[in-house]
Protein backbone atom coordinates (compact mmCIF):
# COMPACT_ATOMS: atom_id res chain seq x y z
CA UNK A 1 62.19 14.31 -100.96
CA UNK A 2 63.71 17.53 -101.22
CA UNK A 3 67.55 18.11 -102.08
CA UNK A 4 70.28 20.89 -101.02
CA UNK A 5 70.16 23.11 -104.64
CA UNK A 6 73.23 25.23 -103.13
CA UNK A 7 76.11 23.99 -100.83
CA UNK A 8 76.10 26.06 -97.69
CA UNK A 9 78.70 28.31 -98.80
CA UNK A 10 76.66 29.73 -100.92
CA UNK A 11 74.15 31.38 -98.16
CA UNK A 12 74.98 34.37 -97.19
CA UNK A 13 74.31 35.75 -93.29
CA UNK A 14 73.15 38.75 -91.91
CA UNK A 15 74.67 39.47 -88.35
CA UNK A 16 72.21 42.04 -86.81
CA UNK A 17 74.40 44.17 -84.16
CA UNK A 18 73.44 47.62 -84.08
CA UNK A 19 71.37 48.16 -80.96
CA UNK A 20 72.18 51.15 -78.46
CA UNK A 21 72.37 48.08 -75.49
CA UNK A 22 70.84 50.36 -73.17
CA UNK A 23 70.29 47.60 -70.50
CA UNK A 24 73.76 46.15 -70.55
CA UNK A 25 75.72 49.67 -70.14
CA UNK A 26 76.39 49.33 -66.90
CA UNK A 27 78.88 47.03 -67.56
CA UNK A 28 79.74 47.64 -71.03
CA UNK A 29 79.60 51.40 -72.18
CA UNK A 30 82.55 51.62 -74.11
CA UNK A 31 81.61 49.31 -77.07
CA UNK A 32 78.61 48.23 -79.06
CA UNK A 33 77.54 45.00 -76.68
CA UNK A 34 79.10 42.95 -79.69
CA UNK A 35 82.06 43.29 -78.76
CA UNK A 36 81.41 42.77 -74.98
CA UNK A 37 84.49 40.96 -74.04
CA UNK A 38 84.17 37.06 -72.67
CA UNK A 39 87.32 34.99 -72.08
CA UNK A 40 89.73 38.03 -73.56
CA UNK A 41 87.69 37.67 -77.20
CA UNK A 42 84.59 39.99 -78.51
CA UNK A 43 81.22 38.24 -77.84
CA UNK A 44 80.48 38.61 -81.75
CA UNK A 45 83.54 36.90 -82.30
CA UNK A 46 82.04 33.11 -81.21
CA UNK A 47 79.06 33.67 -83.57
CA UNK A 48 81.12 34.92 -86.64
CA UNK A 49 83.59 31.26 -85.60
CA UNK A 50 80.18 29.56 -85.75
CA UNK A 51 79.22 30.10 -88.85
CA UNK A 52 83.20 29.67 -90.71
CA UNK A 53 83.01 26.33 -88.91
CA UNK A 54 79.78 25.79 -90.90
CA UNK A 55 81.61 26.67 -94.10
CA UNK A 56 79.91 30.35 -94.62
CA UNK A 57 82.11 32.16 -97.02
CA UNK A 58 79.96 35.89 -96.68
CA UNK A 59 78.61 37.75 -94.02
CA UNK A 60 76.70 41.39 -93.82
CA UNK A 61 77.31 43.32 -90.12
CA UNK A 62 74.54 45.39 -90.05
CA UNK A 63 75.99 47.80 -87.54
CA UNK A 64 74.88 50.94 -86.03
CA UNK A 65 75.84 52.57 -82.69
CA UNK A 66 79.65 52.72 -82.27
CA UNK A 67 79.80 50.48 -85.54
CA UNK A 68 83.10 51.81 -86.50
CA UNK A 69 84.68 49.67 -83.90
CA UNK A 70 83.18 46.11 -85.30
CA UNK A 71 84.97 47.07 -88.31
CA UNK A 72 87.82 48.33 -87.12
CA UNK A 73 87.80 44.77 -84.75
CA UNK A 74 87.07 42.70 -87.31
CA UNK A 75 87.79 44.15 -90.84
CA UNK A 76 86.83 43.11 -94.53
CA UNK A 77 87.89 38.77 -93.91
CA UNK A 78 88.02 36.28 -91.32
CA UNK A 79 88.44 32.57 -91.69
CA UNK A 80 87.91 32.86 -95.47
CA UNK A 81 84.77 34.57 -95.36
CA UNK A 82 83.87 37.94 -96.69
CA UNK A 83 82.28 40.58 -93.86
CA UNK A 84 80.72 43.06 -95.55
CA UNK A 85 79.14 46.48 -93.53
CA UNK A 86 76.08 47.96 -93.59
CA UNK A 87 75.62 50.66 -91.29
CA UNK A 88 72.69 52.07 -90.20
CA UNK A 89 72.93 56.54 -89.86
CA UNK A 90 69.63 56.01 -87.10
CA UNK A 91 68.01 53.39 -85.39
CA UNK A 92 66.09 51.29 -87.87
CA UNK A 93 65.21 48.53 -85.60
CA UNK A 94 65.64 44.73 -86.74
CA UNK A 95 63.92 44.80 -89.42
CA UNK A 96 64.95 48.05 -90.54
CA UNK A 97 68.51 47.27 -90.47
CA UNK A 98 67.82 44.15 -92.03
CA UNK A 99 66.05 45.77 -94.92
CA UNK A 100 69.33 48.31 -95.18
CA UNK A 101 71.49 45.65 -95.84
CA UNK A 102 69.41 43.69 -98.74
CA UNK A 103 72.10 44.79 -101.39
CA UNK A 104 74.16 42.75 -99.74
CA UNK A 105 72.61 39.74 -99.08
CA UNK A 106 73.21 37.68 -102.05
CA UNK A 107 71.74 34.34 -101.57
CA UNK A 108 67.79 33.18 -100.81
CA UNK A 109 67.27 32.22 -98.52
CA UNK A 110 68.97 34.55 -95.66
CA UNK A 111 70.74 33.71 -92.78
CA UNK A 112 70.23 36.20 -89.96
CA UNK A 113 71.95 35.95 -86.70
CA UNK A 114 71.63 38.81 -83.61
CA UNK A 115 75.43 39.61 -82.69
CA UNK A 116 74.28 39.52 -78.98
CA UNK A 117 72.73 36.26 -78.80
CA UNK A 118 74.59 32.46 -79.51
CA UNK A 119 72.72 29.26 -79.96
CA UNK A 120 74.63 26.06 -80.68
CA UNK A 121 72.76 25.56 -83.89
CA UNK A 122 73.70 23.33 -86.74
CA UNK A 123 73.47 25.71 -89.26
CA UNK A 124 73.55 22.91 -91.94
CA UNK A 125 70.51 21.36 -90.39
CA UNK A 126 68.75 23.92 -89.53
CA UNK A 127 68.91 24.90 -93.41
CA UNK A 128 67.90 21.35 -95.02
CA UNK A 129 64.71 21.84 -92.50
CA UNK A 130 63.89 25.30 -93.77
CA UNK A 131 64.30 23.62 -97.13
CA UNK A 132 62.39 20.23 -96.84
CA UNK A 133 59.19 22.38 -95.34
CA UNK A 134 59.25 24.71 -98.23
CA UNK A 135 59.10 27.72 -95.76
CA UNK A 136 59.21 31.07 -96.74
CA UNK A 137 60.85 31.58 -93.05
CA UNK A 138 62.19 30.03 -90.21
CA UNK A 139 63.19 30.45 -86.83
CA UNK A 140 65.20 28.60 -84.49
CA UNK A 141 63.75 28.31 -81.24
CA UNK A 142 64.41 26.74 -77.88
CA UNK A 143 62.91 25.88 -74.36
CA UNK A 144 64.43 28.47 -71.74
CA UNK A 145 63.22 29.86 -68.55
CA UNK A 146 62.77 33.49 -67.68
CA UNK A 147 60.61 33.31 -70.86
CA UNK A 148 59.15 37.39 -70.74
CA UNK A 149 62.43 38.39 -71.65
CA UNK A 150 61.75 37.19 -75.30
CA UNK A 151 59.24 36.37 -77.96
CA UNK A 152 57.49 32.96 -76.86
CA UNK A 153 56.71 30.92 -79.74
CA UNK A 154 53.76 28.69 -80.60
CA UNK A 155 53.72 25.85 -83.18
CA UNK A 156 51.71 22.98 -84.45
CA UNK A 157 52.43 19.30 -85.35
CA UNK A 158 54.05 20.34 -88.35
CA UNK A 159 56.30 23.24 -87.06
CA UNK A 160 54.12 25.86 -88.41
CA UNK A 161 54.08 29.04 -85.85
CA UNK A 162 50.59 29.36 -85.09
CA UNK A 163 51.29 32.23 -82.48
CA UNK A 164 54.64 34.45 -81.65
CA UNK A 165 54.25 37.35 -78.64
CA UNK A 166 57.34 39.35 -77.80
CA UNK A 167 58.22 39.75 -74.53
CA UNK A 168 54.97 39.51 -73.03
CA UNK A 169 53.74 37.93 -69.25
CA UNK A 170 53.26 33.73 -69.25
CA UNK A 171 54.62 30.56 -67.97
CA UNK A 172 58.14 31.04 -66.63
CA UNK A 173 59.37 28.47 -68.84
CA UNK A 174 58.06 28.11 -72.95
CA UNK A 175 59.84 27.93 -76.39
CA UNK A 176 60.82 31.09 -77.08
CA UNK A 177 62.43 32.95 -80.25
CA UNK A 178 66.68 32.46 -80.31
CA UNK A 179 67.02 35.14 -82.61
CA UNK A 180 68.76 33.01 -85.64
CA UNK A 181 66.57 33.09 -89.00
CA UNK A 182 66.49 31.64 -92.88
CA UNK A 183 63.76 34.13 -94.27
CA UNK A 184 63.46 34.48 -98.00
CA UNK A 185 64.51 37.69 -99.63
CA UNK A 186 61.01 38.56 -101.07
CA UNK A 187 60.24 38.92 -96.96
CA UNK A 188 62.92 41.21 -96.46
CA UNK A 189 62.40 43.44 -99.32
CA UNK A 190 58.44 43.48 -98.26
CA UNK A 191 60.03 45.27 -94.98
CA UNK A 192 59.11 49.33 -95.07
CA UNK A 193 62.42 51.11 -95.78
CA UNK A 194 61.34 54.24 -94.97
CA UNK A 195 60.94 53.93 -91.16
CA UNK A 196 62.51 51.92 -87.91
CA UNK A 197 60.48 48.49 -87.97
CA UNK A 198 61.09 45.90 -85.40
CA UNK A 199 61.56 42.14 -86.48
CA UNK A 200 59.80 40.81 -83.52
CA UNK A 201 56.84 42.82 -82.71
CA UNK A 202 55.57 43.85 -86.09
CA UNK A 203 57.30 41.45 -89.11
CA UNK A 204 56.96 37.34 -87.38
CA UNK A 205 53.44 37.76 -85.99
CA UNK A 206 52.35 39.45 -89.94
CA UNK A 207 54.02 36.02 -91.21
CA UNK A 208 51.90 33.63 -89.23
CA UNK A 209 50.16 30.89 -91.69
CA UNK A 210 52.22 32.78 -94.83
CA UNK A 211 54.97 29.93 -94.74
CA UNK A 212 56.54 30.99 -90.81
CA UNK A 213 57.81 27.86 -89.46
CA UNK A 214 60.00 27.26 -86.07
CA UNK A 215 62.82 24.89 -85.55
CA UNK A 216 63.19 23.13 -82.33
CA UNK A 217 67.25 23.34 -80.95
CA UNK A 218 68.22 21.67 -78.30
CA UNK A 219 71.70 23.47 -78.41
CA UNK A 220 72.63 25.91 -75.11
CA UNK A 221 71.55 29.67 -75.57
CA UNK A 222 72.64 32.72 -74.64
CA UNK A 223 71.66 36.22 -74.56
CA UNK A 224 73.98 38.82 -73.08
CA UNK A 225 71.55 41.63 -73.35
CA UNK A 226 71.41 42.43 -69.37
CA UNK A 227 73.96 42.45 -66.94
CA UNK A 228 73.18 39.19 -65.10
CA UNK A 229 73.02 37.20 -68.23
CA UNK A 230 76.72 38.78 -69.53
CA UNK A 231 77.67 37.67 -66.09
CA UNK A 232 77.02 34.47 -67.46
CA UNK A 233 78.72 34.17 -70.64
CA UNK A 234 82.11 33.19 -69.22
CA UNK A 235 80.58 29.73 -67.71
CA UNK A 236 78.46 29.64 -70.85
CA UNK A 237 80.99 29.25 -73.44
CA UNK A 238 83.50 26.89 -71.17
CA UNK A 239 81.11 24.38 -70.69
CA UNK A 240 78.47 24.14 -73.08
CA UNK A 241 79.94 26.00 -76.09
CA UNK A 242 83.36 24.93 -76.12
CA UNK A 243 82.97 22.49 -79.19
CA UNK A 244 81.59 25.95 -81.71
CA UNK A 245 84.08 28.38 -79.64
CA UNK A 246 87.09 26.45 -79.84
CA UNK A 247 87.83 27.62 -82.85
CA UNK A 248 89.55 30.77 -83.36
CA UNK A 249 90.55 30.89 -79.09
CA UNK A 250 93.97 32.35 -80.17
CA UNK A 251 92.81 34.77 -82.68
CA UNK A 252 94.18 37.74 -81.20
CA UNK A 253 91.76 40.08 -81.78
CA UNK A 254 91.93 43.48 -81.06
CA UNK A 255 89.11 44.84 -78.32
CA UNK A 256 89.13 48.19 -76.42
């Protein structure tokens, strides 16, 4: 039987939003796709809620295009946590960014989020099942249609992945990758600094059968990385994320 060696406030999380969003400016141009704008509140904001609700006390924004406005959104606190910046000067890709910000990442494992994407993920459980497998890393995952769009995931009896392909042609619907992560830091400092590296296509499918495990969520996901599925966020968070978005409705914060 395995037991929690840290309380959850000790894991730190790494937010990844620094992509250019090339497929979602035509609706949002003005603003990293963060801080797309659902129900008057940045998109980011729900996810960075999310995890203070889970009792998170520091989080790394690894940032890149138009990152000066998540800071200047969000700034250095927020519900008693600690948002730290790491900001990429060029595209590093996922992992690339993610490797960037390992200074800041105190804690092992990691907890890495995509700021365009929310999953309504226990992040408490999702952390004692990392733990009781022993797994070196983890990714949520969960059944959704329109499958091509992301990395469709493979696992055996035990949760081990056994086979991860990013964004390629199969059934319509298949577990696919929900972009939320616990990998070890030894994984993240294995990433090549020196050039852009992408989480997805190159890192996962290196891991498989080196301690890569996926978690099964049955929570509602979103990914308002193209115009039709931003279209969707507004219904999204009113009726099946209202219990992790509640918190924080009347924030106030400042968007452009």
């Amino acid at each position: 039987m395995f037991s929690r060696e840290k309380p959850l406030k000790d894991l730190t999380a790494a937010i990844l939003a620094g992509g250019l969003g090339t497929r979602l400016r035509p609706v949002v141009c003005d603003r990293p796709k963060a801080l797309a704008e659902v129900h008057g509140r940045p998109f980011l904001s729900y996810v960075l809620d999310q995890l203070a609700a889970a009792g998170l006390a520091r989080v790394a924004l690894c940032t890149g295009h138009m990152g000066e406005q998540v800071r200047a959104v969000f700034g250095d606190r927020r519900d008693g946590m600690e948002l730290i910046y790491s900001r990429e000067a060029a595209p590093l890709g996922t992992g690339g960014a993610l490797r960037l910000a390992l200074p800041h990442l105190s804690s092992d494992p990691v907890l890495v989020m995509n700021g365009d994407v929310f999953c309504g993920i226990d992040p408490g459980d999702f952390y004692d099942w990392h733990l009781s497998r022993g797994a070196a890393a983890t990714l949520a995952i969960v059944r959704a249609g329109e499958a091509a769009r992301y990395g469709r995931v493979g696992v055996n009896a035990a949760g081990e992945i056994v086979h991860f392909a990013e964004k390629c042609a199969g059934p319509d619907t298949a577990w696919i990758n929900a972009g939320i992560y616990l990998l070890d830091r030894y994984l993240i400092a294995g990433i090549d600094p020196r050039r852009m590296v992408s989480l997805e296509r190159e890192v996962f499918p290196r891991w498989i059968g080196k301690g890569l495990y996926g978690y099964s969520c049955n929570g509602g996901f979103l990914d308002i990385g193209t115009p039709e599925s931003y279209s969707e966020a507004r219904k999204f968070f009113a009726a099946v994320a209202a219990p992790e978005a509640s918190r924080g409705q009347a924030k106030g914060e400042r968007t452009r």
